[in-house]
N, C-alpha and C. Protein backbone atom coordinates (compact mmCIF):
# COMPACT_ATOMS: atom_id res chain seq x y z
N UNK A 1 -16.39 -1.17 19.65
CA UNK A 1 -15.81 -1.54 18.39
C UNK A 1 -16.94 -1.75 17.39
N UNK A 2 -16.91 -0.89 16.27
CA UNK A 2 -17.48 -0.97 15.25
C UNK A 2 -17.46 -2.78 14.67
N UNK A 3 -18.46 -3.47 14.28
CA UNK A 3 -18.89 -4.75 13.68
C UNK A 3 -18.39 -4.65 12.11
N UNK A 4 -17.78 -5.29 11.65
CA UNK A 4 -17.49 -5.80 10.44
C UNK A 4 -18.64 -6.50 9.63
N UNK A 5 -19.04 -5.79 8.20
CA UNK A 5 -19.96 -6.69 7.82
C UNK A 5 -20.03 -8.06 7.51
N UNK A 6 -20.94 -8.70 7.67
CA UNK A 6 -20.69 -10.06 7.48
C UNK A 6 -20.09 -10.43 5.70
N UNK A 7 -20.14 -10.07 4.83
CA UNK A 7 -19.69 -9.65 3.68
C UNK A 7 -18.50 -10.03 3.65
N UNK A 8 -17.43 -8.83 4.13
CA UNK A 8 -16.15 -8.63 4.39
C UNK A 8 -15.90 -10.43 4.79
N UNK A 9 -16.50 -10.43 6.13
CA UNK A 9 -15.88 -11.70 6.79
C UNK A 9 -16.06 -12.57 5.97
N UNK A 10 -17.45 -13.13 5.59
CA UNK A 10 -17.38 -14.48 4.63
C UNK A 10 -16.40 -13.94 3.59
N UNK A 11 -15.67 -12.95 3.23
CA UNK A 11 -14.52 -13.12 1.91
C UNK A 11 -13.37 -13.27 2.80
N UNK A 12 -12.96 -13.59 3.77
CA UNK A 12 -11.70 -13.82 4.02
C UNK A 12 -11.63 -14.81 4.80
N UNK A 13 -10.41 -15.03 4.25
CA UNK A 13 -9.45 -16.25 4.46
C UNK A 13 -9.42 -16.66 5.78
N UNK A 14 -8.65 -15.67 6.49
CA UNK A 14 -8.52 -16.00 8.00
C UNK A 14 -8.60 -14.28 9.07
N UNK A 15 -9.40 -14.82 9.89
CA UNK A 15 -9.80 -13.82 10.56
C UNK A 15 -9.58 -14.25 11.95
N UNK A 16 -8.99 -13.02 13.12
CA UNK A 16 -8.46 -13.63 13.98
C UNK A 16 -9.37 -12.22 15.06
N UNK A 17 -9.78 -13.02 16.01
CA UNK A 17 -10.20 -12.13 16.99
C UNK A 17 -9.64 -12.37 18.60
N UNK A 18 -10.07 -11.02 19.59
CA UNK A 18 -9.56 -11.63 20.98
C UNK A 18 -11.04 -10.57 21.89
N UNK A 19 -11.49 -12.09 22.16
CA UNK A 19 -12.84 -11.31 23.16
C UNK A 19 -12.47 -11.62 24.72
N UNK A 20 -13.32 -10.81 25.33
CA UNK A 20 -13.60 -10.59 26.84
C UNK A 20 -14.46 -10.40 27.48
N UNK A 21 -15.34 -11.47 28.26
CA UNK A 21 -16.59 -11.27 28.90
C UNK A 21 -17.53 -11.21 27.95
N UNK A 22 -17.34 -12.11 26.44
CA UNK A 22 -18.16 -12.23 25.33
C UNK A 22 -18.14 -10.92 23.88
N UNK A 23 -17.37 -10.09 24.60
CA UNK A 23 -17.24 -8.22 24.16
C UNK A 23 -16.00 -8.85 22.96
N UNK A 24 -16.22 -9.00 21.29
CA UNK A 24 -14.80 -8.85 20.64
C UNK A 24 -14.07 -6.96 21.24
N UNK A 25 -12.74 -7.67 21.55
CA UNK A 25 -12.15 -6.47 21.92
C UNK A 25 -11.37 -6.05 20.67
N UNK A 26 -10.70 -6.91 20.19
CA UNK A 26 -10.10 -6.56 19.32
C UNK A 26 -9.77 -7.62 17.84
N UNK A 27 -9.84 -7.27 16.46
CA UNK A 27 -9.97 -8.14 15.40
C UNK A 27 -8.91 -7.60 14.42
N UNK A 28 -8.63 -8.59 13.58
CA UNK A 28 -8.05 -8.20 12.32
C UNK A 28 -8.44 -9.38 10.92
N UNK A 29 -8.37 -9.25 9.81
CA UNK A 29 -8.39 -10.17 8.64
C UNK A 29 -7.68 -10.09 7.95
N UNK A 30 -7.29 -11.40 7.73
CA UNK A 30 -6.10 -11.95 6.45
C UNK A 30 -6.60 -12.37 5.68
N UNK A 31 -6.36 -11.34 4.17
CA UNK A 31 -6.58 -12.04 2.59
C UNK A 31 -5.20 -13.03 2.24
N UNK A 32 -5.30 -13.92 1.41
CA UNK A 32 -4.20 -14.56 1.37
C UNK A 32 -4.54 -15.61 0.25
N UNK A 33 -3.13 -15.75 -0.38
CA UNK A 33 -3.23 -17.02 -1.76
C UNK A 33 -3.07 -18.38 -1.01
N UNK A 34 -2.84 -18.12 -0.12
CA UNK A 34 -2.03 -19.41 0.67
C UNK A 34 -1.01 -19.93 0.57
N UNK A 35 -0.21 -18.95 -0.55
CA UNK A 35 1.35 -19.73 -0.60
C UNK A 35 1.96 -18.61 -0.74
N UNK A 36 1.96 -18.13 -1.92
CA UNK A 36 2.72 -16.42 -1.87
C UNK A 36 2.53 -15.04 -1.11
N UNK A 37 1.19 -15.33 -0.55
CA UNK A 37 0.97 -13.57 -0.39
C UNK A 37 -0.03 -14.30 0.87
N UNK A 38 -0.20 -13.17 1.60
CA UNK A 38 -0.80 -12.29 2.67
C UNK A 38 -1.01 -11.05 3.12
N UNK A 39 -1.88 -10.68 3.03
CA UNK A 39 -2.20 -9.29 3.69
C UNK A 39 -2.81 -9.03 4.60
N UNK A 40 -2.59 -8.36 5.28
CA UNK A 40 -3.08 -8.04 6.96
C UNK A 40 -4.09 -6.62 6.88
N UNK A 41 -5.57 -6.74 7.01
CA UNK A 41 -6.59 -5.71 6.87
C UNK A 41 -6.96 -5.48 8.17
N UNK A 42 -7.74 -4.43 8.25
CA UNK A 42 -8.46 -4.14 9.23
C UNK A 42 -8.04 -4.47 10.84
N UNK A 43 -6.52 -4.13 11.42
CA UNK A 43 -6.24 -4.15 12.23
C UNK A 43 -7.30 -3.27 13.31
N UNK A 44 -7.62 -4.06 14.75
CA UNK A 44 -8.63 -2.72 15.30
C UNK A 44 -8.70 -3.57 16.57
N UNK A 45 -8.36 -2.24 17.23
CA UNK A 45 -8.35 -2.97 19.53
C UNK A 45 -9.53 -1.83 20.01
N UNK A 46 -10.34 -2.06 20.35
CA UNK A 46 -11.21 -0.52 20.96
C UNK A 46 -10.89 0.19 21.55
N UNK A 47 -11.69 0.96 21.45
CA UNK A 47 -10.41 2.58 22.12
C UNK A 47 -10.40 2.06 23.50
N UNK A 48 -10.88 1.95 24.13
CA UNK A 48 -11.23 1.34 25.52
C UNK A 48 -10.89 0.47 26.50
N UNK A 49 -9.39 -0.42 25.36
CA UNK A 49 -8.92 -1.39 25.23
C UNK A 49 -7.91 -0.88 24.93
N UNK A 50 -7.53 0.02 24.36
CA UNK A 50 -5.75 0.30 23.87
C UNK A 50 -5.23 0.49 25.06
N UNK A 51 -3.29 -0.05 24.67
CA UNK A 51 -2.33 0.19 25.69
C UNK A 51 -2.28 -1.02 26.70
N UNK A 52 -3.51 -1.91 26.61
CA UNK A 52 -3.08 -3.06 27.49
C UNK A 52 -2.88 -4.61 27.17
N UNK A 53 -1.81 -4.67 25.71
CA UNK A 53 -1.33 -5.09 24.89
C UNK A 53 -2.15 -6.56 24.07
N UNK A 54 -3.11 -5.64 24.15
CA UNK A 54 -4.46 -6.58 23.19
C UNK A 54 -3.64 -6.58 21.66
N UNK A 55 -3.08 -5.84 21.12
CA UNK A 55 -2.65 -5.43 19.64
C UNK A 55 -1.71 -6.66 19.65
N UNK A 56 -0.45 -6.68 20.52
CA UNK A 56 0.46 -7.82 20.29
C UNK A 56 -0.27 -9.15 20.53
N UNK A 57 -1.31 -9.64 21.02
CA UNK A 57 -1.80 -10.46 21.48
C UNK A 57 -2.56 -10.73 19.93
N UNK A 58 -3.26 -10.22 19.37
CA UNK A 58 -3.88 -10.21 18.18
C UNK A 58 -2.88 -10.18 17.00
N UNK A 59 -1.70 -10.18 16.88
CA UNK A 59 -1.04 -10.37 16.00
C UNK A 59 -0.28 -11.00 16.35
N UNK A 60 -0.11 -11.72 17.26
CA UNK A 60 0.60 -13.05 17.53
C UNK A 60 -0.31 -13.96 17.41
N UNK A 61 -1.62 -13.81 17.58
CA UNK A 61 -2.76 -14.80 16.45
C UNK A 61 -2.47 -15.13 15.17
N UNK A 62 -1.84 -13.84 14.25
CA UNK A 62 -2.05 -13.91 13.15
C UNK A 62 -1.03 -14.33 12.61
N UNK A 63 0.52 -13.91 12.94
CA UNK A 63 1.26 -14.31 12.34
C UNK A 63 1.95 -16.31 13.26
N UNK A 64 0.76 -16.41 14.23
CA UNK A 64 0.92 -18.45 14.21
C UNK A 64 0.07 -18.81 13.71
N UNK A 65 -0.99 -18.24 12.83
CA UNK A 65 -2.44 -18.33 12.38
C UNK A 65 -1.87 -19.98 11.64
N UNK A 66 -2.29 -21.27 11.67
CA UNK A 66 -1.95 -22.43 10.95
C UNK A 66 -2.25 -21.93 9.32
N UNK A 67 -3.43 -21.57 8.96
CA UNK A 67 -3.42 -21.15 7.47
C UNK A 67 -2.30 -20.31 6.81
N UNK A 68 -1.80 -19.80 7.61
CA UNK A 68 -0.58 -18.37 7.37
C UNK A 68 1.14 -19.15 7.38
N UNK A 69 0.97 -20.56 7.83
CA UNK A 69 2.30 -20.74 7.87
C UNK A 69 3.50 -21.38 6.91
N UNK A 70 2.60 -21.60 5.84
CA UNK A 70 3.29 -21.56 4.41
C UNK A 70 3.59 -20.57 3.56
N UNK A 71 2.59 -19.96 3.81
CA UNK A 71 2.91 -17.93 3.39
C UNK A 71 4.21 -17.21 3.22
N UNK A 72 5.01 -17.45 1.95
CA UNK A 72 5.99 -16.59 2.14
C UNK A 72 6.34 -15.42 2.37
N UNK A 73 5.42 -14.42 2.28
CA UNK A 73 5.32 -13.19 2.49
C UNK A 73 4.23 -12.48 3.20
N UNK A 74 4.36 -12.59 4.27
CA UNK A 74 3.12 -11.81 4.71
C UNK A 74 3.55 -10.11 5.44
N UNK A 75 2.05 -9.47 5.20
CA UNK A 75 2.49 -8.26 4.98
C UNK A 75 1.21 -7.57 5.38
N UNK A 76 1.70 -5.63 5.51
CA UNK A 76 0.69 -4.72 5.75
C UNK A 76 1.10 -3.60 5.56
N UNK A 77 0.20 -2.58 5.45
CA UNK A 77 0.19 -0.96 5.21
C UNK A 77 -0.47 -0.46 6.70
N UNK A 78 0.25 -0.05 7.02
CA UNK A 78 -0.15 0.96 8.47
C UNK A 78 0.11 2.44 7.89
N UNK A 79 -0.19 3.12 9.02
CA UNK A 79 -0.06 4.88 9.23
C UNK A 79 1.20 4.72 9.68
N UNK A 80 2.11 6.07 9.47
CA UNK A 80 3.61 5.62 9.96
C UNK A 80 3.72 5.96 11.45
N UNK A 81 2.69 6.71 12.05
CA UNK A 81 3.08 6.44 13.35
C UNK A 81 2.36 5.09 14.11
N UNK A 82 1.93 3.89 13.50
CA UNK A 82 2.46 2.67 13.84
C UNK A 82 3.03 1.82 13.72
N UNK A 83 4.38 2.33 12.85
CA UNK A 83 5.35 1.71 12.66
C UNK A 83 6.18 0.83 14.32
N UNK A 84 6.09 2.20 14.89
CA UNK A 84 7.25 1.10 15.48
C UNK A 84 6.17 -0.15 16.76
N UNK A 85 4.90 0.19 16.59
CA UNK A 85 4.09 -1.15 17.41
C UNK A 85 4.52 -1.80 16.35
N UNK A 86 4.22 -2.66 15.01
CA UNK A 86 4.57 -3.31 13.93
C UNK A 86 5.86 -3.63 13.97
N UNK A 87 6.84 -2.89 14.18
CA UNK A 87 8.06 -3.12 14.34
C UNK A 87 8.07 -4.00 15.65
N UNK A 88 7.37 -3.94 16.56
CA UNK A 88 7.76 -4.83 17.80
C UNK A 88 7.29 -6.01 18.00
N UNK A 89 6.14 -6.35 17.23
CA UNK A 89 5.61 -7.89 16.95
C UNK A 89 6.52 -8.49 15.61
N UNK A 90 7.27 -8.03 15.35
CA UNK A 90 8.27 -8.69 14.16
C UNK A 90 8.05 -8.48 13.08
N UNK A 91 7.56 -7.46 12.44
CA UNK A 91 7.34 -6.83 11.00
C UNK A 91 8.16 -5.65 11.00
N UNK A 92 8.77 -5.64 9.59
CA UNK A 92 9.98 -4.42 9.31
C UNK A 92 9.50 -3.65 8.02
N UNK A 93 10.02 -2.55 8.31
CA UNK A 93 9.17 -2.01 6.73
C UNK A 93 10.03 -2.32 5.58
N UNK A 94 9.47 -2.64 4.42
CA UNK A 94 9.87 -3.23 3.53
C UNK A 94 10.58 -1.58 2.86
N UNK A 95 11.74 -2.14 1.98
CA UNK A 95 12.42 -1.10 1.08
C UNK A 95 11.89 -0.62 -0.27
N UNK A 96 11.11 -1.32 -0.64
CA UNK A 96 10.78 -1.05 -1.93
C UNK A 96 11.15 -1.87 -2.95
N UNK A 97 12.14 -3.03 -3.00
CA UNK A 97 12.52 -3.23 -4.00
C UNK A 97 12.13 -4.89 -3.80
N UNK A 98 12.33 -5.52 -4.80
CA UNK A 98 12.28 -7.08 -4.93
C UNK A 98 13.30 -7.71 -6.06
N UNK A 99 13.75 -8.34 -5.93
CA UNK A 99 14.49 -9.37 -7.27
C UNK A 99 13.58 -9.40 -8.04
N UNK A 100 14.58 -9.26 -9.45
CA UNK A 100 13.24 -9.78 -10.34
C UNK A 100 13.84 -10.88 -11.00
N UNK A 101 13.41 -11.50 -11.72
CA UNK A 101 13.80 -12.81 -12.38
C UNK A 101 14.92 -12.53 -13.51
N UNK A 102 14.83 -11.77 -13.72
CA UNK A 102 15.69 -11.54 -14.89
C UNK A 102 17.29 -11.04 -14.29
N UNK A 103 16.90 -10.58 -13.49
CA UNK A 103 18.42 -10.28 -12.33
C UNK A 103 18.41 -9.53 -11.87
N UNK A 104 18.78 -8.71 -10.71
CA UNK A 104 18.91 -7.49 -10.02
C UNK A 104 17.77 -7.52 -9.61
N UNK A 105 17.43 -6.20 -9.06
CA UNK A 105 15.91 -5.83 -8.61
C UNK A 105 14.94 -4.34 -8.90
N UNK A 106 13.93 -4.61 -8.66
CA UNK A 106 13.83 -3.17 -8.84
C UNK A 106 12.46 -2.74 -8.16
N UNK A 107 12.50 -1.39 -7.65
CA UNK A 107 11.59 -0.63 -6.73
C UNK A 107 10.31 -0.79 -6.90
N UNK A 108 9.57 -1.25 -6.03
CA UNK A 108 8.09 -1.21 -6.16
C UNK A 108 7.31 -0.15 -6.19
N UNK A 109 6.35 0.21 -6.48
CA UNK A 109 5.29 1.76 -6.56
C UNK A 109 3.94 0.87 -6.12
N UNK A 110 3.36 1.81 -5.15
CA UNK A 110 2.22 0.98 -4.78
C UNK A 110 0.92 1.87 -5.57
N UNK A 111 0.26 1.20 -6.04
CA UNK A 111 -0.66 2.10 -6.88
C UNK A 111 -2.50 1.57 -6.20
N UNK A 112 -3.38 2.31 -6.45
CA UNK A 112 -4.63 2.65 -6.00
C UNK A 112 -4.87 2.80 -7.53
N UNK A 113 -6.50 2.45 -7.64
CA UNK A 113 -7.38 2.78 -8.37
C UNK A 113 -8.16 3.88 -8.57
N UNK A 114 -7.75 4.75 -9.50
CA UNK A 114 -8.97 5.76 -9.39
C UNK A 114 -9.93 5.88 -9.89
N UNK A 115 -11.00 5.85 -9.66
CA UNK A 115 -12.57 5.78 -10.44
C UNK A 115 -12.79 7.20 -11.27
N UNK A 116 -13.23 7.10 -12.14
CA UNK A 116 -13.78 8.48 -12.73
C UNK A 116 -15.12 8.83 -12.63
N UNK A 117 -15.12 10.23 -12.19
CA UNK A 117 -16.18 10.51 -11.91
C UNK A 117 -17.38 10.07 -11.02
């Protein structure tokens, strides 16, 4: 497993790992406001390590994580063929839409930054 720079880590919130014989096998990090939002980064089990349910074990860290449990929303972007692991630790894919204050709701668009040039 590739090392995370120390960078990354000192900026986040909560970071949850699961080692073996001193070896991190597998890590992930949570950005988070601490009340509204959470996001789930850098999910990662070593190849070496997949299939012998290190992943659910590491996200059952995260979502009893004590910092995470006021969090109304916590959340992530996967590849869609890991939807349904995500789906089996208790995350559903979201529809797109949210209430808005004014009434009804309406569809989210997830947008990226593009740099020029």
């Amino acid at each position: 497993m590739s090392s995370v720079p120390n960078a990354t880590i000192a900026g986040t919130e909560v970071a949850v790992g699961v080692e073996d014989a001193g070896r991190l096998v597998a890590s992930a990090r949570v950005l988070t406001d601490s009340l509204y939002y959470a996001n789930v980064f850098d999910v990662v089990v070593a190849t070496d390590r997949r299939g012998e349910g290190l992943g659910g074990t590491l996200m059952e860290a995260v979502v009893e994580h004590p910092d995470l449990q006021g969090v109304v929303g916590l959340s992530l972007l996967c590849r869609r063929g890991l939807v349904p692991f995500y789906e089996s630790v208790g995350f559903e894919p979201h529809d797109g839409e949210v209430d808005v204050p004014e009434g009804g709701t309406e569809e989210l668009v997830r947008m990226t930054y593009r740099q020029e040039g």
